[in-house]
N, C-alpha and C. Protein backbone atom coordinates (compact mmCIF):
# COMPACT_ATOMS: atom_id res chain seq x y z
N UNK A 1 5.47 -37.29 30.68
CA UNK A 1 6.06 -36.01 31.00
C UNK A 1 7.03 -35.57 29.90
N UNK A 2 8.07 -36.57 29.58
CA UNK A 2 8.70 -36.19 28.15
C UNK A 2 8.46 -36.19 26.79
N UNK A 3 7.13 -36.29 26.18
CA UNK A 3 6.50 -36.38 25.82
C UNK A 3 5.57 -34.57 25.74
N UNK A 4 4.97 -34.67 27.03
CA UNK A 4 4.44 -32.90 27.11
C UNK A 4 5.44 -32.03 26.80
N UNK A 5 7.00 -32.17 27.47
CA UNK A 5 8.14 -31.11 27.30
C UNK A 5 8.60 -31.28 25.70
N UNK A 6 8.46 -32.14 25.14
CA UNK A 6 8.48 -32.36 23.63
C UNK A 6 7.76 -31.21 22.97
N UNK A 7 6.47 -31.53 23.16
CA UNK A 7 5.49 -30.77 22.84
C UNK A 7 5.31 -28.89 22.70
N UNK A 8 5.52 -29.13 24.13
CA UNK A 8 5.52 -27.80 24.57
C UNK A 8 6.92 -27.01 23.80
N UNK A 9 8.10 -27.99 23.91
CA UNK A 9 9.36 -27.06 22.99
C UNK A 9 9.15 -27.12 21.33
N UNK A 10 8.30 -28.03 20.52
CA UNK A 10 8.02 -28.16 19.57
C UNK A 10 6.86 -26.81 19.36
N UNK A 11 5.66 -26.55 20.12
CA UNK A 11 5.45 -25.33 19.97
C UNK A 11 5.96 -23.98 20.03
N UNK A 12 6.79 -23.58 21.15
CA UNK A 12 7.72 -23.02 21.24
C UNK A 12 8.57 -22.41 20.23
N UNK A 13 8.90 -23.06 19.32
CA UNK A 13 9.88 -23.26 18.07
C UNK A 13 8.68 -22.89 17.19
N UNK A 14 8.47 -22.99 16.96
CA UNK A 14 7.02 -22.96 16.01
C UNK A 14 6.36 -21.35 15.95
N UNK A 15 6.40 -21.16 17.19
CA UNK A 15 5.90 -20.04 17.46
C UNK A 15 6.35 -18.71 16.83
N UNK A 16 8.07 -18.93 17.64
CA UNK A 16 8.85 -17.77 17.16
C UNK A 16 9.22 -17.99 16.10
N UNK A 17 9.03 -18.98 15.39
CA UNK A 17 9.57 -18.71 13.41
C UNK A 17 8.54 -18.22 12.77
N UNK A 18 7.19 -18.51 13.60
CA UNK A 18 6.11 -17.59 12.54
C UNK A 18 5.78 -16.40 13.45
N UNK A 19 6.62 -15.80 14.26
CA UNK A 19 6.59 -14.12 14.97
C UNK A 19 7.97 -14.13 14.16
N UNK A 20 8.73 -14.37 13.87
CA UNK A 20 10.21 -13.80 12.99
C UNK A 20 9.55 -13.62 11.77
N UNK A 21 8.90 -14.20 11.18
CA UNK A 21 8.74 -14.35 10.06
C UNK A 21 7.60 -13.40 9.32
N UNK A 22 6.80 -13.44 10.66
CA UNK A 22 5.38 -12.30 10.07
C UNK A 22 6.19 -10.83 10.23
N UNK A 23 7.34 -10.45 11.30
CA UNK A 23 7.88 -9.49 11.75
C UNK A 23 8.77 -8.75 10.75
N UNK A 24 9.18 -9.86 9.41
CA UNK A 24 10.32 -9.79 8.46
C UNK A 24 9.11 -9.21 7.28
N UNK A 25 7.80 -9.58 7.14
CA UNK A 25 7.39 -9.14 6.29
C UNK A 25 6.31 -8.08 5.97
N UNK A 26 6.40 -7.48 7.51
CA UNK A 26 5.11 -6.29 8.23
C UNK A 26 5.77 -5.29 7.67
N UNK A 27 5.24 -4.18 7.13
CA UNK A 27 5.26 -3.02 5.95
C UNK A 27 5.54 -2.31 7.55
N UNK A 28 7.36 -1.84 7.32
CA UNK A 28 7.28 -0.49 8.17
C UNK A 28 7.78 0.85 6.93
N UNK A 29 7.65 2.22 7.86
CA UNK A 29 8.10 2.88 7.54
C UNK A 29 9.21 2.95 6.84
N UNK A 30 9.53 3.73 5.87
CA UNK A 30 11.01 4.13 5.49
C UNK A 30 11.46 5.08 5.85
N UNK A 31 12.57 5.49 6.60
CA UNK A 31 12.94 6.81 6.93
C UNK A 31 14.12 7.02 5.86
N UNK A 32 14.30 6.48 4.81
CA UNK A 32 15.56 6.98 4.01
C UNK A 32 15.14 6.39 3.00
N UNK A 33 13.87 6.36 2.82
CA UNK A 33 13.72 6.21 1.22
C UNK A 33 13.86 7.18 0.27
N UNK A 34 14.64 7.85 -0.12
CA UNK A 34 14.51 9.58 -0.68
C UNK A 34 14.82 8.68 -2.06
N UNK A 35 13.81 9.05 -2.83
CA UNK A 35 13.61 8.69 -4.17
C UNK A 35 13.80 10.02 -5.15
N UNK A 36 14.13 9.72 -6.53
CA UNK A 36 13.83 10.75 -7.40
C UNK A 36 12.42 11.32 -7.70
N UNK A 37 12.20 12.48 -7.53
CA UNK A 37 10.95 13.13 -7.68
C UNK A 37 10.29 12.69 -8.76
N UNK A 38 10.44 12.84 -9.95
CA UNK A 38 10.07 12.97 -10.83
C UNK A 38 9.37 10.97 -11.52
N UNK A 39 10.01 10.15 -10.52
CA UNK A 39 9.82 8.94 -10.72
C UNK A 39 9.04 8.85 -10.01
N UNK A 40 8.01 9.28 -8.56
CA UNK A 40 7.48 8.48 -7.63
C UNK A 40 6.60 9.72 -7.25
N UNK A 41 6.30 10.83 -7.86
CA UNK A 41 5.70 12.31 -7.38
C UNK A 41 4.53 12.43 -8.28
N UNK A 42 3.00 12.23 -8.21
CA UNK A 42 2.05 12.74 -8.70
C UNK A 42 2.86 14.06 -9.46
N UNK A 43 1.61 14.37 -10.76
CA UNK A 43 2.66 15.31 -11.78
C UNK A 43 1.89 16.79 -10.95
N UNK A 44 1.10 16.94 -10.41
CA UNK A 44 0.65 17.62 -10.00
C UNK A 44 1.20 18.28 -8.37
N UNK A 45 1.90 17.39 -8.15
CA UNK A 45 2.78 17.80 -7.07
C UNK A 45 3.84 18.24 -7.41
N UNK A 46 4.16 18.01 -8.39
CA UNK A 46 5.79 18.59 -9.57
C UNK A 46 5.58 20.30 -9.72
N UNK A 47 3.84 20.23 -10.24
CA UNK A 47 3.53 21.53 -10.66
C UNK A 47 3.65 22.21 -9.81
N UNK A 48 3.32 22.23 -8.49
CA UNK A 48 3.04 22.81 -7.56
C UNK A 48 4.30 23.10 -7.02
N UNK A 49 4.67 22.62 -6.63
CA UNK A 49 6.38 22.74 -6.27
C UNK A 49 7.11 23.94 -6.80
N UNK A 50 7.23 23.37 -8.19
CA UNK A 50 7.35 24.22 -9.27
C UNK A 50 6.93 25.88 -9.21
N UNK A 51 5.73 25.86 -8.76
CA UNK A 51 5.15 26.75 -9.12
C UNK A 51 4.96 28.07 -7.78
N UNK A 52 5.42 27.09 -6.74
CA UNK A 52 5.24 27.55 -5.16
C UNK A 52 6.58 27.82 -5.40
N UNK A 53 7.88 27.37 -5.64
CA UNK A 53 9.49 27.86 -5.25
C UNK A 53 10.47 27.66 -6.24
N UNK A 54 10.13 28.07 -7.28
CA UNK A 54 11.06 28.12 -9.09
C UNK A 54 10.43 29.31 -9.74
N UNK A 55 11.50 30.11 -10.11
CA UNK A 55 11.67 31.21 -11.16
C UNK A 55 11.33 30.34 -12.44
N UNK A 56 11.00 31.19 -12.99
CA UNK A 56 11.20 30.26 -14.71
C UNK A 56 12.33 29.93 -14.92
N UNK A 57 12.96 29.14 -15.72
CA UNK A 57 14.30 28.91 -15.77
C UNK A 57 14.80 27.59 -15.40
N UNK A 58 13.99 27.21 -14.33
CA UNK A 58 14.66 26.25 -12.94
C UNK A 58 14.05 25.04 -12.93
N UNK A 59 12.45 25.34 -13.66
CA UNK A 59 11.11 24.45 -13.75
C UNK A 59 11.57 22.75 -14.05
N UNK A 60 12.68 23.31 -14.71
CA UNK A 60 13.34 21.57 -15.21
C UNK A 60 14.19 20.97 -14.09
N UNK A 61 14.28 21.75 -13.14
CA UNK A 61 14.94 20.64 -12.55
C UNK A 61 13.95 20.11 -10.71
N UNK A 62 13.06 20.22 -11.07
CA UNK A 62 12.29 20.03 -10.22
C UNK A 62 12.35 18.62 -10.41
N UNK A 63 12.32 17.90 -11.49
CA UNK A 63 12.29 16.16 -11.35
C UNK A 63 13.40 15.69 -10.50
N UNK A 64 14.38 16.39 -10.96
CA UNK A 64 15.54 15.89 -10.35
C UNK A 64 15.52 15.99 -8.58
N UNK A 65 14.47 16.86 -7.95
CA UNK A 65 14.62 16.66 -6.54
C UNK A 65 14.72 15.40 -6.23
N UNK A 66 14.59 15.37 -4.37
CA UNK A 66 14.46 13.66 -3.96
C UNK A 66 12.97 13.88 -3.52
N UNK A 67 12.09 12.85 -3.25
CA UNK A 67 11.53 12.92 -2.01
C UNK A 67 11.10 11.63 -1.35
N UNK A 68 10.80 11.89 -0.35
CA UNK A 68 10.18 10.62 0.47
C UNK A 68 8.75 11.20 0.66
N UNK A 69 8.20 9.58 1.10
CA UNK A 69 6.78 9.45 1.10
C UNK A 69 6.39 8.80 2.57
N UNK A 70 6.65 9.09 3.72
CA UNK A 70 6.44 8.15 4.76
C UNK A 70 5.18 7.75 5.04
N UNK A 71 4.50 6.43 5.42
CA UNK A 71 3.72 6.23 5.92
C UNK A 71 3.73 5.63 6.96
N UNK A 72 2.69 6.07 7.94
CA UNK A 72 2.49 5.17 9.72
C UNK A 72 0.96 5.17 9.50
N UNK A 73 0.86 3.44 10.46
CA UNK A 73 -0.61 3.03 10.77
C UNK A 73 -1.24 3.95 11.63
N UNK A 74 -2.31 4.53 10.67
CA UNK A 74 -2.98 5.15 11.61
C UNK A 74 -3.29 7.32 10.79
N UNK A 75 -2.01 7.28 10.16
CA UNK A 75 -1.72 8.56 9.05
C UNK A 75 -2.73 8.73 8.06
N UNK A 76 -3.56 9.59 8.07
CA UNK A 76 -4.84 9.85 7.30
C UNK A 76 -4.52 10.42 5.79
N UNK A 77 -3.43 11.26 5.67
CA UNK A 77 -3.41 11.73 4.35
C UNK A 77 -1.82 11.05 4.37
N UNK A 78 -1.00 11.43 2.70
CA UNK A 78 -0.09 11.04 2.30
C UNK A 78 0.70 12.54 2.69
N UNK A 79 1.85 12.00 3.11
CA UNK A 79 2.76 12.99 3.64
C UNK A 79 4.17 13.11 2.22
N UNK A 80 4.22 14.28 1.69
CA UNK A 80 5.16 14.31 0.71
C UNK A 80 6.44 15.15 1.06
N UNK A 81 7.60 14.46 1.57
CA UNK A 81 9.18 15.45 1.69
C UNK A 81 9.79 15.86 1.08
N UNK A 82 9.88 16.89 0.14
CA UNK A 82 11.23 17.33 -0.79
C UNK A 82 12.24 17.83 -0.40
N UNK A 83 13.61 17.23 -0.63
CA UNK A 83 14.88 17.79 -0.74
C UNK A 83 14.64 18.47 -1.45
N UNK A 84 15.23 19.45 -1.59
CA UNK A 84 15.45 20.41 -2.94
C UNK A 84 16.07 20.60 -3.70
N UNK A 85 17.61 19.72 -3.49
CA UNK A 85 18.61 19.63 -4.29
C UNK A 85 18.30 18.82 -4.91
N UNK A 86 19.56 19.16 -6.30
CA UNK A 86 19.23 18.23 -7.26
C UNK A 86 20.59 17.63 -7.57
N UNK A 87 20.47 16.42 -7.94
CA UNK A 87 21.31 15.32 -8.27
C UNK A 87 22.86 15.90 -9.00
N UNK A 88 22.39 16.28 -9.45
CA UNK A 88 23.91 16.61 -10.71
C UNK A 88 24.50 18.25 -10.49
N UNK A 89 23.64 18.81 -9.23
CA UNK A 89 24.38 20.29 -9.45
C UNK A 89 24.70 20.55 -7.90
N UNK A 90 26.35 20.93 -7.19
CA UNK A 90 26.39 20.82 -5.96
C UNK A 90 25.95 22.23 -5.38
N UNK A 91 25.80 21.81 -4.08
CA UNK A 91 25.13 22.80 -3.24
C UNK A 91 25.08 23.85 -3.78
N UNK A 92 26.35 24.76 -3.41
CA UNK A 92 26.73 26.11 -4.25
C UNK A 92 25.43 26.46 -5.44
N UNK A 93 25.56 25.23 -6.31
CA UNK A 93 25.27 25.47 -7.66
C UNK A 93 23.20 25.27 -7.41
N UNK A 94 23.10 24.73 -6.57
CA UNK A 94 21.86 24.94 -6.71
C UNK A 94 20.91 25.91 -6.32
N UNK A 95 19.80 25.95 -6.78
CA UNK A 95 18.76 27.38 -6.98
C UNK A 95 18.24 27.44 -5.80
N UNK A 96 18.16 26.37 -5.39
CA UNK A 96 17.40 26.83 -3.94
C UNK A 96 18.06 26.14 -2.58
N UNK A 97 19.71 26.22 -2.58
CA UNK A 97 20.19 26.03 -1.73
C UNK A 97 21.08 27.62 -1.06
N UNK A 98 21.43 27.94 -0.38
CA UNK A 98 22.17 29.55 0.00
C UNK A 98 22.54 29.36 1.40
N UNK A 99 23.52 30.87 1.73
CA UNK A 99 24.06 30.73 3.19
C UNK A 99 23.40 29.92 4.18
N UNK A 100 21.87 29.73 4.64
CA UNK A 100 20.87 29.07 5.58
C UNK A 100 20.70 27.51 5.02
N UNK A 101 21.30 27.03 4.33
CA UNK A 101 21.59 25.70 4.02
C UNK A 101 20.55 25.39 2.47
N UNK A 102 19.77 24.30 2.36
CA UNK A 102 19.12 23.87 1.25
C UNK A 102 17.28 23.58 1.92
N UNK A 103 16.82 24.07 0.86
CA UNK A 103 15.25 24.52 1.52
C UNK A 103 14.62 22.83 1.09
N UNK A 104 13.62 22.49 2.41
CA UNK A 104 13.25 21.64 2.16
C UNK A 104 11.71 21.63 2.48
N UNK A 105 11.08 21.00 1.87
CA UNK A 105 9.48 21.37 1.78
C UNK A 105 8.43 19.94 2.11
N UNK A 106 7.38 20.00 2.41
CA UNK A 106 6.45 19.46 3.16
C UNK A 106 5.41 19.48 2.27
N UNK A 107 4.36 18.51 1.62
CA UNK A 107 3.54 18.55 1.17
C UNK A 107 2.02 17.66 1.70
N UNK A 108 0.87 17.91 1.33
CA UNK A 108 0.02 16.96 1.37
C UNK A 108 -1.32 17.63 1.17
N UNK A 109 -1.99 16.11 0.29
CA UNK A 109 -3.05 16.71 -0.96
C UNK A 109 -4.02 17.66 -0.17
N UNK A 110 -4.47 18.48 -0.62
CA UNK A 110 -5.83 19.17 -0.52
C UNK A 110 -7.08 18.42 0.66
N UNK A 111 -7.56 18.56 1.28
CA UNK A 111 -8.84 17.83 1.88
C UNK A 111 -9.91 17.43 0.34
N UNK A 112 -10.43 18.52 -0.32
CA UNK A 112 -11.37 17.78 -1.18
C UNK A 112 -10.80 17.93 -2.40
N UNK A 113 -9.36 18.36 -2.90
CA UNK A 113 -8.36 17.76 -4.35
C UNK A 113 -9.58 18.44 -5.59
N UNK A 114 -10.23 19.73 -4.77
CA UNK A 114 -11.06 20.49 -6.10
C UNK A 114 -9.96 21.01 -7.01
N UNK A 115 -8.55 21.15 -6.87
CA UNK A 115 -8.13 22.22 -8.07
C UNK A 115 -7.43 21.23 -8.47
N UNK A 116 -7.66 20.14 -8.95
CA UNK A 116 -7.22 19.04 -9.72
C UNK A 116 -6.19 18.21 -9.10
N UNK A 117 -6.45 17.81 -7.99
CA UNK A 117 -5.53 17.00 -7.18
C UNK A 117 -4.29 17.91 -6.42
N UNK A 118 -4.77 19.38 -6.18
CA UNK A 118 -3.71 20.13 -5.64
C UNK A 118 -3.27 19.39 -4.28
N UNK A 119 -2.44 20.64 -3.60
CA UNK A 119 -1.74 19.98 -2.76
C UNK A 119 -1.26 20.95 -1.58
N UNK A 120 -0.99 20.78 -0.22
CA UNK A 120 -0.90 22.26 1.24
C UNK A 120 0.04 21.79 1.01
N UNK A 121 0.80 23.36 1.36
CA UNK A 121 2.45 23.13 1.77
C UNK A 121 2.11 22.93 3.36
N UNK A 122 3.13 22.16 4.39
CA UNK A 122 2.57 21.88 5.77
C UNK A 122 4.29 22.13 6.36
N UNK A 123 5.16 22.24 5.03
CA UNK A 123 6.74 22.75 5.81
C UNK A 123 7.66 23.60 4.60
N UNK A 124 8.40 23.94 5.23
CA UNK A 124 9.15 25.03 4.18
C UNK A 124 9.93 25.30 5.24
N UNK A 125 11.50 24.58 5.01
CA UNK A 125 12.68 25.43 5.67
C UNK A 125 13.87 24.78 5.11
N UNK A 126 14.59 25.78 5.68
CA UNK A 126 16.10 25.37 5.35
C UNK A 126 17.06 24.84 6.11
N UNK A 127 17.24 23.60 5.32
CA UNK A 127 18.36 22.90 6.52
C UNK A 127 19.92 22.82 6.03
N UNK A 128 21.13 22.86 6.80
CA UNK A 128 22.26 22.40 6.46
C UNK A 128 22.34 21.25 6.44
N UNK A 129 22.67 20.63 4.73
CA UNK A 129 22.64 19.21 4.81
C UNK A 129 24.35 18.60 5.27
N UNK A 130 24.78 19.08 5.78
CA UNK A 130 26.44 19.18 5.84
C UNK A 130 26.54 18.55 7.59
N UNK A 131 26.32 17.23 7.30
CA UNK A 131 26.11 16.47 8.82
C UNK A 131 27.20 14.89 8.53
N UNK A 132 27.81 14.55 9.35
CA UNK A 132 28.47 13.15 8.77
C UNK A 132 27.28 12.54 8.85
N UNK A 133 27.82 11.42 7.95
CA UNK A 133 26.72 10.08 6.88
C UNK A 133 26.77 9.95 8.43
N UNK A 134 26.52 8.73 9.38
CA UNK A 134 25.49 8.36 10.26
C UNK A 134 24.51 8.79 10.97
N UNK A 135 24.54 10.38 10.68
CA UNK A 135 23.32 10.95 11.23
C UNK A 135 22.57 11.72 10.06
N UNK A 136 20.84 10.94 10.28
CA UNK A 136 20.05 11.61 9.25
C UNK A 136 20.07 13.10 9.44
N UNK A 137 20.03 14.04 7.91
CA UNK A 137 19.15 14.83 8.00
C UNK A 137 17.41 15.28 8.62
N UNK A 138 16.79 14.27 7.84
CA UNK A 138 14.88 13.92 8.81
C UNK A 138 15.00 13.00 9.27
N UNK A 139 14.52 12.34 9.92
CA UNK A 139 13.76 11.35 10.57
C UNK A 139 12.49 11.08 10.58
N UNK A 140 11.68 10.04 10.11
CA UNK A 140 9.95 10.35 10.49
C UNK A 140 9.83 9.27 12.05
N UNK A 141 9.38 9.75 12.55
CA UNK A 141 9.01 8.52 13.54
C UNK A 141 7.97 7.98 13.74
N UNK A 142 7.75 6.83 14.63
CA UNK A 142 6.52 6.23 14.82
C UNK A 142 5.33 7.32 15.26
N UNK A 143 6.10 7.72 15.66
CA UNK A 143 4.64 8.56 16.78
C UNK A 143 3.71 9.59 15.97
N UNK A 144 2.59 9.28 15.69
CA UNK A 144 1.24 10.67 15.53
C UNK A 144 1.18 11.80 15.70
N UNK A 145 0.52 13.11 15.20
CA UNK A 145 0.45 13.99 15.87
C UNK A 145 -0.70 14.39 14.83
N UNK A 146 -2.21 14.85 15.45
CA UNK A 146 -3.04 15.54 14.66
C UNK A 146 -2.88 14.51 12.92
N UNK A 147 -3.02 12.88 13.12
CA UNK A 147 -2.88 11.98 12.24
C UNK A 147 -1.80 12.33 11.19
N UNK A 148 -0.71 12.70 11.48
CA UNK A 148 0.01 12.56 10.84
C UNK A 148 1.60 12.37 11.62
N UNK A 149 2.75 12.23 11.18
CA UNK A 149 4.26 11.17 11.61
C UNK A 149 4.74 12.39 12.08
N UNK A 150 5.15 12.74 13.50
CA UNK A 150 6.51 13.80 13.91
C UNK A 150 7.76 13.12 13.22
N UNK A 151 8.51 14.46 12.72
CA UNK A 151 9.52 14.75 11.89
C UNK A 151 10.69 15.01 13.01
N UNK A 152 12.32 14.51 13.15
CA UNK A 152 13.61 14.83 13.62
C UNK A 152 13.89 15.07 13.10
N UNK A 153 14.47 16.55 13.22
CA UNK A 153 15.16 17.52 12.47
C UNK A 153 17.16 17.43 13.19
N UNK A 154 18.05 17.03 12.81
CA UNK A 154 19.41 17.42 12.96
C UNK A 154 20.55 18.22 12.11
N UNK A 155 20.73 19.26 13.22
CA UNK A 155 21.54 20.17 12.58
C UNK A 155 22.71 20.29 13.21
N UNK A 156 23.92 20.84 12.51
CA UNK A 156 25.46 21.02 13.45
C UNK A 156 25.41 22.75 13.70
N UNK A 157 25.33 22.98 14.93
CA UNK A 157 26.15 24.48 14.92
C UNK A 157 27.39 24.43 15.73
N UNK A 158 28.54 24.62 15.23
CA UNK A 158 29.51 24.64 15.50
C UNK A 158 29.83 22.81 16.02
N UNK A 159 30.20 22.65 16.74
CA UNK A 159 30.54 21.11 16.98
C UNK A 159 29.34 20.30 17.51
N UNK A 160 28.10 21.04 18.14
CA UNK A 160 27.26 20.90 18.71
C UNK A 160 26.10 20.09 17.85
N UNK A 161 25.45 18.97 18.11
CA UNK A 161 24.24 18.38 17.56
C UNK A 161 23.18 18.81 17.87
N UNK A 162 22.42 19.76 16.91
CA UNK A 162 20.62 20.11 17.40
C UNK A 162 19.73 18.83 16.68
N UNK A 163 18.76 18.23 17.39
CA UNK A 163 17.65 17.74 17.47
C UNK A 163 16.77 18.39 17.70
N UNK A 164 15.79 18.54 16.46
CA UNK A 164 14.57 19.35 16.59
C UNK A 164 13.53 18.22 16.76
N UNK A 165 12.32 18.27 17.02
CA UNK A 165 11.10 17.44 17.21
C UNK A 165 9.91 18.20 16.30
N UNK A 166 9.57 18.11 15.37
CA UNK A 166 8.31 18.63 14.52
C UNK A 166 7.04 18.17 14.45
N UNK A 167 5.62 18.77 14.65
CA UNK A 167 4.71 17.70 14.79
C UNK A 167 3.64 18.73 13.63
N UNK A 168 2.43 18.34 13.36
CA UNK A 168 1.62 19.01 12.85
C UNK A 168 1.08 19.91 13.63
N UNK A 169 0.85 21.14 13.41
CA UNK A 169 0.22 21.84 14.14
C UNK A 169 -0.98 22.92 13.31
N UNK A 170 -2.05 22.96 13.44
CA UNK A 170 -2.97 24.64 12.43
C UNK A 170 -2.02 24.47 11.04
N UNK A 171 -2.24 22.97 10.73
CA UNK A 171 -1.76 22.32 9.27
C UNK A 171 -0.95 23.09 8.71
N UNK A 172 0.50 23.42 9.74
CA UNK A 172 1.78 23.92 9.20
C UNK A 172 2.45 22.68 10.43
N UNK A 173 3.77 22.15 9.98
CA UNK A 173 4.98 21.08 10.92
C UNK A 173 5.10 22.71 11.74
N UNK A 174 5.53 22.29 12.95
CA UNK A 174 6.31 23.02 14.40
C UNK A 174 7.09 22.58 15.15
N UNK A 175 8.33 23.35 15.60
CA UNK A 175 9.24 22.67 16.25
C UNK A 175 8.82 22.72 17.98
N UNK A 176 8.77 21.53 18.51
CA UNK A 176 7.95 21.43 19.73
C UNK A 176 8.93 21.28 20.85
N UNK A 177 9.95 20.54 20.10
CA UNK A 177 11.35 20.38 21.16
C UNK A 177 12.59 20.72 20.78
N UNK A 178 13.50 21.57 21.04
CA UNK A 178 14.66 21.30 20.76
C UNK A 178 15.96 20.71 21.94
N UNK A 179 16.90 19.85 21.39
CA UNK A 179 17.53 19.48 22.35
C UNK A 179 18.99 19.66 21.97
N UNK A 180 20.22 19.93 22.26
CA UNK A 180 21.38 20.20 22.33
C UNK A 180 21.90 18.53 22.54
N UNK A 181 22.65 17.98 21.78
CA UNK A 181 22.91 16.44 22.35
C UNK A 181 24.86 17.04 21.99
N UNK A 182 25.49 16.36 22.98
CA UNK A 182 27.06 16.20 22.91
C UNK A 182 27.39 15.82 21.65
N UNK A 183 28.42 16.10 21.41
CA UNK A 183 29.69 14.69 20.26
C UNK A 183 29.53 14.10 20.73
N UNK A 184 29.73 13.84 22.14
CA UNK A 184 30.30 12.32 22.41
C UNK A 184 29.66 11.70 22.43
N UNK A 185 28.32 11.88 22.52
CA UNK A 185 26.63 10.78 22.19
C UNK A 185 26.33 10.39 20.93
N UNK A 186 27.19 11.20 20.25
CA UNK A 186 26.81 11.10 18.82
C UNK A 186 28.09 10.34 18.16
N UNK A 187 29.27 10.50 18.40
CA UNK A 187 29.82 9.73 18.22
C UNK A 187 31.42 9.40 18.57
């Protein structure tokens, strides 16, 4: 009998260091990977960008955006996020930030990538990035919609926290929920 309970706690142990361990090295999502554009952005998504929301003039600082790249099991195309700001010039100073906050954009390639790896815009808006550091601007979450990640949107109006819910919809993002959450939930 002490002997089986040996056993049985020797598996036991065994078990959960290789579920900790496979769990430590399973590819999740990043929700705050916001990278420099110009380091991690097909050049053809630069162009486009570029070419969809820059005057002449401005074309150079398109590298300098951020973006993220989220992926979830199960997401059929590559989902591309741009901040729009850029690194070295503050809000005020940037081209495509104004009173309605800083415009942020949604990308993903073409179905058959005939005009040389082009690319759908699937979002275009403006958010106030002016939120305290523990609460994101986006969020991607686990969950699907029409194979691709719903987006949390948080904004401040007045003291108040908005949570938006975004999903794919007639291959433009839509806000499907909005919710009013307290300060005091928040923090």
């Amino acid at each position: 009998m002490r002997l089986y309970a040996l056993l049985l706690d020797c598996g036991i142990a065994l078990s959960l260091t290789l579920i900790v361990g496979v769990y430590q090295v399973w590819p999740r999502a990043e929700n705050s990977a916001w990278q420099p554009l110009a380091s991690v952005a097909p050049s053809g998504l630069m162009m486009q960008i570029a070419r969809d929301n820059l005057t002449s003039g401005f074309d150079e600082q398109v590298g300098q955006m951020k973006m993220m790249r989220p992926w979830q099991p199960g997401q059929v195309k590559a989902l591309y996020l741009i901040d729009s700001r850029t690194a070295d010039l503050s809000t005020q100073e940037n081209p495509l930030c104004g009173a309605l906050g800083c415009a942020f954009f949604g990308y993903v390639p073409t179905d058959n990538g005939e005009q040389n790896g082009s690319f759908q815009s699937v979002l275009s808006l403006y958010l106030d990035p002016s939120l305290p550091p523990e609460i994101p601007l986006i969020e991607v979450t686990n969950t699907l919609f029409n194979d691709m990640p719903e987006l949390v949107i948080h904004q401040l109006e007045d003291d108040q926290l908005i949570q938006m819910r975004l999903v794919l919809s007639n291959e433009q993002y839509e806000v499907v929920e909005t919710q009013y959450l307290s300060s005091e939930q928040d923090g």
